[in-house]
Protein backbone atom coordinates (compact mmCIF):
# COMPACT_ATOMS: atom_id res chain seq x y z
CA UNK A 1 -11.45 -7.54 15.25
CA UNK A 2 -8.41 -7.41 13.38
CA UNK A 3 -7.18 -3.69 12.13
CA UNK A 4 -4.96 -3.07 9.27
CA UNK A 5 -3.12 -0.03 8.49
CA UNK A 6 -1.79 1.15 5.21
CA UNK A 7 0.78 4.41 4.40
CA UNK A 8 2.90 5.84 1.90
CA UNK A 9 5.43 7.94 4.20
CA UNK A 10 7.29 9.33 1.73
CA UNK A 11 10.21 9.25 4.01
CA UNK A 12 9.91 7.20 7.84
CA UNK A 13 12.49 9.59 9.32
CA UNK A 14 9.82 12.77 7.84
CA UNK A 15 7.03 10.84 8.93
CA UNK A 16 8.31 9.93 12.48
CA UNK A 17 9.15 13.62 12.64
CA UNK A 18 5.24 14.57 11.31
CA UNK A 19 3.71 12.60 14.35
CA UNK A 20 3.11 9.49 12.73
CA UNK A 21 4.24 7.06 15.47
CA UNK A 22 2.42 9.65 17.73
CA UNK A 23 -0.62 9.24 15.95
CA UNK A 24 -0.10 5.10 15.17
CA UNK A 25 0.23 4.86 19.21
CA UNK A 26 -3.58 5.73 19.46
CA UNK A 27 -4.78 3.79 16.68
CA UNK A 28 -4.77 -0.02 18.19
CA UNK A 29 -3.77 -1.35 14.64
CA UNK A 30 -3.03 -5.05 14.61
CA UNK A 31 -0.71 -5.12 11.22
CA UNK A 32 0.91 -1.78 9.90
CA UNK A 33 2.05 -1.69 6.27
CA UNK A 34 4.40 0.63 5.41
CA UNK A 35 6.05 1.92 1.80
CA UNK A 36 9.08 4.44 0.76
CA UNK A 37 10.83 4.38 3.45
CA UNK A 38 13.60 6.13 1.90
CA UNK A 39 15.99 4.52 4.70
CA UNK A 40 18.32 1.74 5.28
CA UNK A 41 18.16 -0.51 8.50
CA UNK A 42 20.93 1.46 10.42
CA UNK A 43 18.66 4.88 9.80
CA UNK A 44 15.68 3.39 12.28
CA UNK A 45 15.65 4.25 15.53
CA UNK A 46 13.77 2.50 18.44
CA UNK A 47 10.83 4.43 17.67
CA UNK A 48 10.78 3.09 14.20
CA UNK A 49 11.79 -0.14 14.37
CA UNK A 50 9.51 -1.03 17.11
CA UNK A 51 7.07 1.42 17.86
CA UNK A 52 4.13 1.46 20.92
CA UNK A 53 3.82 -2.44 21.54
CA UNK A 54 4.65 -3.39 17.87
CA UNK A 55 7.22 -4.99 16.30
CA UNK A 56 8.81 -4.35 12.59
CA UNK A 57 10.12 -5.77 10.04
CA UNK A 58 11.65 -4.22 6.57
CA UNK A 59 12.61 -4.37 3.12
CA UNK A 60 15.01 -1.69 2.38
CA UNK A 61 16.06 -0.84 -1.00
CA UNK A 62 19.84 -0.88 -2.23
CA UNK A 63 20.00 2.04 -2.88
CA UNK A 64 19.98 4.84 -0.18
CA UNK A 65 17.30 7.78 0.41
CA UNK A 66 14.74 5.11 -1.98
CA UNK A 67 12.00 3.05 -1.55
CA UNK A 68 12.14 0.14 0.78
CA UNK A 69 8.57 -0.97 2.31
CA UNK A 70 7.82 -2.27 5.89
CA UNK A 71 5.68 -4.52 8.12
CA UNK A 72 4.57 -3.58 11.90
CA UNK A 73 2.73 -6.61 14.45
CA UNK A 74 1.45 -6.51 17.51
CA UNK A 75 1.87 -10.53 17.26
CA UNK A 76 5.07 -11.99 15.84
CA UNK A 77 3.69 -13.94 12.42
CA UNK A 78 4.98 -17.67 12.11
CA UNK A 79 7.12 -16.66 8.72
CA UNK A 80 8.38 -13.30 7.09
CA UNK A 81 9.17 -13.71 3.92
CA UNK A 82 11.25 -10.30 1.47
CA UNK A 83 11.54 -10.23 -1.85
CA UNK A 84 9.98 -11.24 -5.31
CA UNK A 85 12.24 -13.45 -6.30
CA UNK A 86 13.18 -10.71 -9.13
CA UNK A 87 16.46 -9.12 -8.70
CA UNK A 88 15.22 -5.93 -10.33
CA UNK A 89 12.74 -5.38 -7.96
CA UNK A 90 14.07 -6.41 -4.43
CA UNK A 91 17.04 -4.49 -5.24
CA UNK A 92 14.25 -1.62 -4.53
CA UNK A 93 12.69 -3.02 -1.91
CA UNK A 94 9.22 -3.59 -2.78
CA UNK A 95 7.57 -6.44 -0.96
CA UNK A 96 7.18 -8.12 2.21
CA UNK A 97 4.82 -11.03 3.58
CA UNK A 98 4.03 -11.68 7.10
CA UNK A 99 2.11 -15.03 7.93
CA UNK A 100 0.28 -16.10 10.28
CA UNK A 101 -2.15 -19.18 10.66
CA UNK A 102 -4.10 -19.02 7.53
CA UNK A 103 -3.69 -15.32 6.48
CA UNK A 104 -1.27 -13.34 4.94
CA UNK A 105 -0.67 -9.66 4.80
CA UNK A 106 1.47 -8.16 2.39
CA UNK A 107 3.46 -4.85 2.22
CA UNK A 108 3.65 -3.55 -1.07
CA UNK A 109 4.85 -0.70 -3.80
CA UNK A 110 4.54 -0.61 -7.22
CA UNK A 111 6.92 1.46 -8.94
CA UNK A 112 5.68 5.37 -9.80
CA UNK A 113 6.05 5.66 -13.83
CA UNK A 114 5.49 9.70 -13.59
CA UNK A 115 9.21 10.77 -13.43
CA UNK A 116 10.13 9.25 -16.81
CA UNK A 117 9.74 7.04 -19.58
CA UNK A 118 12.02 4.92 -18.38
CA UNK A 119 10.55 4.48 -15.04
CA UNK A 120 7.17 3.94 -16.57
CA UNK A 121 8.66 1.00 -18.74
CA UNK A 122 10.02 -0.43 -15.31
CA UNK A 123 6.39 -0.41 -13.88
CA UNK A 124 5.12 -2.42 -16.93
CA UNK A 125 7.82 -4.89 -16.34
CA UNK A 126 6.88 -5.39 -12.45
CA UNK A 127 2.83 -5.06 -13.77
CA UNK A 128 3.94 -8.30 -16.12
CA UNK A 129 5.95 -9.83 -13.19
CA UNK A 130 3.13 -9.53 -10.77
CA UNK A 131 0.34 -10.64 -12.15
CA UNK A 132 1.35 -14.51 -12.44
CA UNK A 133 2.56 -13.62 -9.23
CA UNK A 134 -0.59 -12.41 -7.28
CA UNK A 135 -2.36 -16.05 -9.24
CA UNK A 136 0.36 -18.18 -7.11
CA UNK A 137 -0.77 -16.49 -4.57
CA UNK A 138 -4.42 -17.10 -5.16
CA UNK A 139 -3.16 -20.63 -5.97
CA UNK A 140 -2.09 -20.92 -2.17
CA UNK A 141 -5.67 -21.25 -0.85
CA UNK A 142 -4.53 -18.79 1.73
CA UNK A 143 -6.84 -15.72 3.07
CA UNK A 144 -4.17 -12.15 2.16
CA UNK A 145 -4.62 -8.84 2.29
CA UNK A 146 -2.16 -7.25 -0.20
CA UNK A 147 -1.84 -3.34 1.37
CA UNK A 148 0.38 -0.59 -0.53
CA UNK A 149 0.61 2.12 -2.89
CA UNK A 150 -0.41 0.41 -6.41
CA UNK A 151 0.59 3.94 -8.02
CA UNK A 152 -2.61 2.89 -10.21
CA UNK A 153 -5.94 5.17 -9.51
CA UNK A 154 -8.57 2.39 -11.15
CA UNK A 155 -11.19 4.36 -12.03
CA UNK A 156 -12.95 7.51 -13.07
CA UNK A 157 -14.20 8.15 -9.17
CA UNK A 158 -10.69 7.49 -7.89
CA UNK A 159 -9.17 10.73 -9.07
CA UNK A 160 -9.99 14.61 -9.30
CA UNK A 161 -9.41 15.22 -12.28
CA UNK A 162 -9.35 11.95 -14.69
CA UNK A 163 -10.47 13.77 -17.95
CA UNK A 164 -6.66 15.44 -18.53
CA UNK A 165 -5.05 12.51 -16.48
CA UNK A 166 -5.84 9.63 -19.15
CA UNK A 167 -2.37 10.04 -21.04
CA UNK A 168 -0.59 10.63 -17.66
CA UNK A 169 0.88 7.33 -15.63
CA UNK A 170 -1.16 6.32 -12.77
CA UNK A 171 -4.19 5.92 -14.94
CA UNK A 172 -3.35 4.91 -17.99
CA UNK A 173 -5.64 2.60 -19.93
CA UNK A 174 -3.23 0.14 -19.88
CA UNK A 175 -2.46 0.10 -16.38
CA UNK A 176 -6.32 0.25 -15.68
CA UNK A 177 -6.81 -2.63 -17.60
CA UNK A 178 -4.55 -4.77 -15.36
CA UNK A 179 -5.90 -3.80 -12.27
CA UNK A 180 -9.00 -4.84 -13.87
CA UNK A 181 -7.93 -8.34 -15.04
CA UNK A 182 -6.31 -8.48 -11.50
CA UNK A 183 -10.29 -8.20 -10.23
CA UNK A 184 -11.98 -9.82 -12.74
CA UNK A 185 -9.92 -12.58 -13.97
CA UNK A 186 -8.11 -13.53 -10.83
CA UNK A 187 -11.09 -12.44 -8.11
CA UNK A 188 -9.10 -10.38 -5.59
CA UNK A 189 -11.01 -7.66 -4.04
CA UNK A 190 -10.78 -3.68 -3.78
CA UNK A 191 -11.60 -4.04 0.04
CA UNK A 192 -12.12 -0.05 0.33
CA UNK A 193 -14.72 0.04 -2.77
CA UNK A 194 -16.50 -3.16 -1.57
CA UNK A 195 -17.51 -1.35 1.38
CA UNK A 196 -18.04 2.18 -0.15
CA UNK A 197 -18.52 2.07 -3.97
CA UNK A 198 -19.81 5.46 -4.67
CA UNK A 199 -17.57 6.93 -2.84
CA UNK A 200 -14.85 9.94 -4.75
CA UNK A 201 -13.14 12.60 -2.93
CA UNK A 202 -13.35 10.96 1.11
CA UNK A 203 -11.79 7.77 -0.80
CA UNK A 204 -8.57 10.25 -2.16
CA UNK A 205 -5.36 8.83 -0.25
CA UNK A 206 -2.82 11.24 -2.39
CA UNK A 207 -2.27 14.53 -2.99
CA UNK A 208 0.71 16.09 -5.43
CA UNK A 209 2.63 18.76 -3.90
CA UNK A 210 1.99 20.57 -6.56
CA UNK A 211 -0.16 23.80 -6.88
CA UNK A 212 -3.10 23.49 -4.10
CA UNK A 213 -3.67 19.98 -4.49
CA UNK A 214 -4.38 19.26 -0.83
CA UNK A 215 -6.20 22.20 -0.16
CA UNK A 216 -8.73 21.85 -2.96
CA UNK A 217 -8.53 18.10 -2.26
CA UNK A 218 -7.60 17.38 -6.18
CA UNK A 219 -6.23 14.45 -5.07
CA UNK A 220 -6.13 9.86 -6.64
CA UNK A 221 -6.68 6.61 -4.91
CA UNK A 222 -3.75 4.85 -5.12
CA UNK A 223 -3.73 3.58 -1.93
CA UNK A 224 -5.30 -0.45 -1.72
CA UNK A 225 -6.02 -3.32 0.47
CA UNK A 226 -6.97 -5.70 -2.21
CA UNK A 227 -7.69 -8.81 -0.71
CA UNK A 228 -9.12 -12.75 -1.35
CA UNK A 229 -12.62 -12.87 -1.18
CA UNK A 230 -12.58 -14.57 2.15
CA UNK A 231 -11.05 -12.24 4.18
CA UNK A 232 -12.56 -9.18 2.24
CA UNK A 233 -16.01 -10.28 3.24
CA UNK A 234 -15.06 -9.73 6.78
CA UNK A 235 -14.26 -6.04 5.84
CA UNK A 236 -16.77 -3.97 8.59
CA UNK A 237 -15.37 -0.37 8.22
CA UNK A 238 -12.45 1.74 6.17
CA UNK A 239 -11.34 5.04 6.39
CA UNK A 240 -8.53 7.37 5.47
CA UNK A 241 -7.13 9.76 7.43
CA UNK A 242 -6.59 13.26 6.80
CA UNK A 243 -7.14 15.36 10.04
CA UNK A 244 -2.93 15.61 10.08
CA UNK A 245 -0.52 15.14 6.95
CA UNK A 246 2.33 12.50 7.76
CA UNK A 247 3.39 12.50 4.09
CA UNK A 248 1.85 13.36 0.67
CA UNK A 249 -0.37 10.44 1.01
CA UNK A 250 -2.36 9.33 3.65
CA UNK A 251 -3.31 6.64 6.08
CA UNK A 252 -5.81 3.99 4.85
CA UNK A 253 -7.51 1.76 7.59
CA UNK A 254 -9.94 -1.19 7.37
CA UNK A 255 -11.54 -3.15 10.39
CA UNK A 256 -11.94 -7.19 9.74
CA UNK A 257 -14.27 -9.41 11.88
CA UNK A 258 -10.81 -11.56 12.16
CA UNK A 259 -8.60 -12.53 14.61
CA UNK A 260 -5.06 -13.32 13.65
């Protein structure tokens, strides 16, 4: 059985100080993606970098206190690759592939268009970026689980409240649209909604920290493993946790009948 664990920390050294590696300790994960680290490499400590009989790998962003995603393994893959290839982009740290034999698993974060326009027209220029990108992938042959925050709630049963959310980013039409043509048009699959799709408010992995958001669980699924049909099949059981708060989002887990 292969286990794969996806977060949001919204901050590793807050998370580390939440419990997180406390919690990840008990969890037997085989792969651990991480996103927003808000931390450069010199800002990890031993319980960070290599936590509980894993090993880690990261893409920090340029600029400090942002961003930056990272990769945990329990066995060292045969490559790591960082970066897009787009300067924009990995200046932010937003991607990182770990391979090994014939699957890949993928780190990811799409850039949050809710803090302003401008920020929103930088997520449409990674959205048209990564779409030929995710059909090279495809092209590969290769079995990948791409885990992250897509900052993209897909549709109507992802979110609380989706009726006064349509002109808000995360779910606009456009950017619903593209997670659709990323579906339909180049056949990756929604892992969590093969397994469960009926499923609303257990599916939520974010919460604002506004108002009472996490009490009255008015929360979105942003939160993916979207992955090639292969390995997707193999998909036995997913669940998010939310028995402790490690960040504003929360932990996303999915057993595979595969061994790495």
């Amino acid at each position: 059985m292969l286990r794969i664990t996806t977060l949001n920390l919204n901050g590793i050294r807050s998370a580390a100080g939440k419990g997180f590696y406390d919690w990840l300790a008990a969890q037997a994960s085989d792969v651990v993606c991480v996103q927003e680290l808000k931390a450069q490499h010199c800002d990890l400590d031993d319980g960070m970098s290599a936590p509980g009989g894993l090993q880690g790998w990261f893409h920090c962003a340029e600029k400090k206190g942002y961003s930056g995603v990272g990769l945990y393994a329990r066995h060292e893959p045969d490559r790591v690759e960082e970066g897009l290839g787009n300067a924009e982009f990995d200046a932010e740290g937003r991607y990182l592939r770990a391979d090994w034999g014939k699957l890949s698993v993928i780190s990811l974060y799409l850039p949050s268009g809710s803090s302003s326009p401008e920020r929103q027209q930088a997520k449409f220029r990674f959205m048209d970026f990564f779409f030929p990108h995710l059909a090279e992938l495809r092209a590969e042959g290769r079995e990948m689980v791409l885990c992250g925050d897509w900052n993209i709630a897909h549709k109507e049963i992802d979110l609380k409240n989706w009726k006064s959310n349509r002109k808000n980013s995360g779910f606009l039409p456009e950017e619903r649209a593209w997670l659709s043509k990323v579906f339909d048009e180049q056949g990756w699959v929604d892992v969590y909604r093969r397994l469960y799709p009926e499923v609303g408010p257990e599916a939520y992995t974010w919460w604002s920290n506004r108002g009472q958001a996490w009490a009255k669980n008015v929360g979105w699924r942003i939160d993916y493993q979207i992955a090639t049909p292969g390995v997707a099949a193999k998909a036995k059981h997913a669940g998010v946790f939310k028995d402790r708060r490690f960040s504003d989002h929360a932990p996303l887990t999915i057993d595979y009948d595969w061994k790495l």
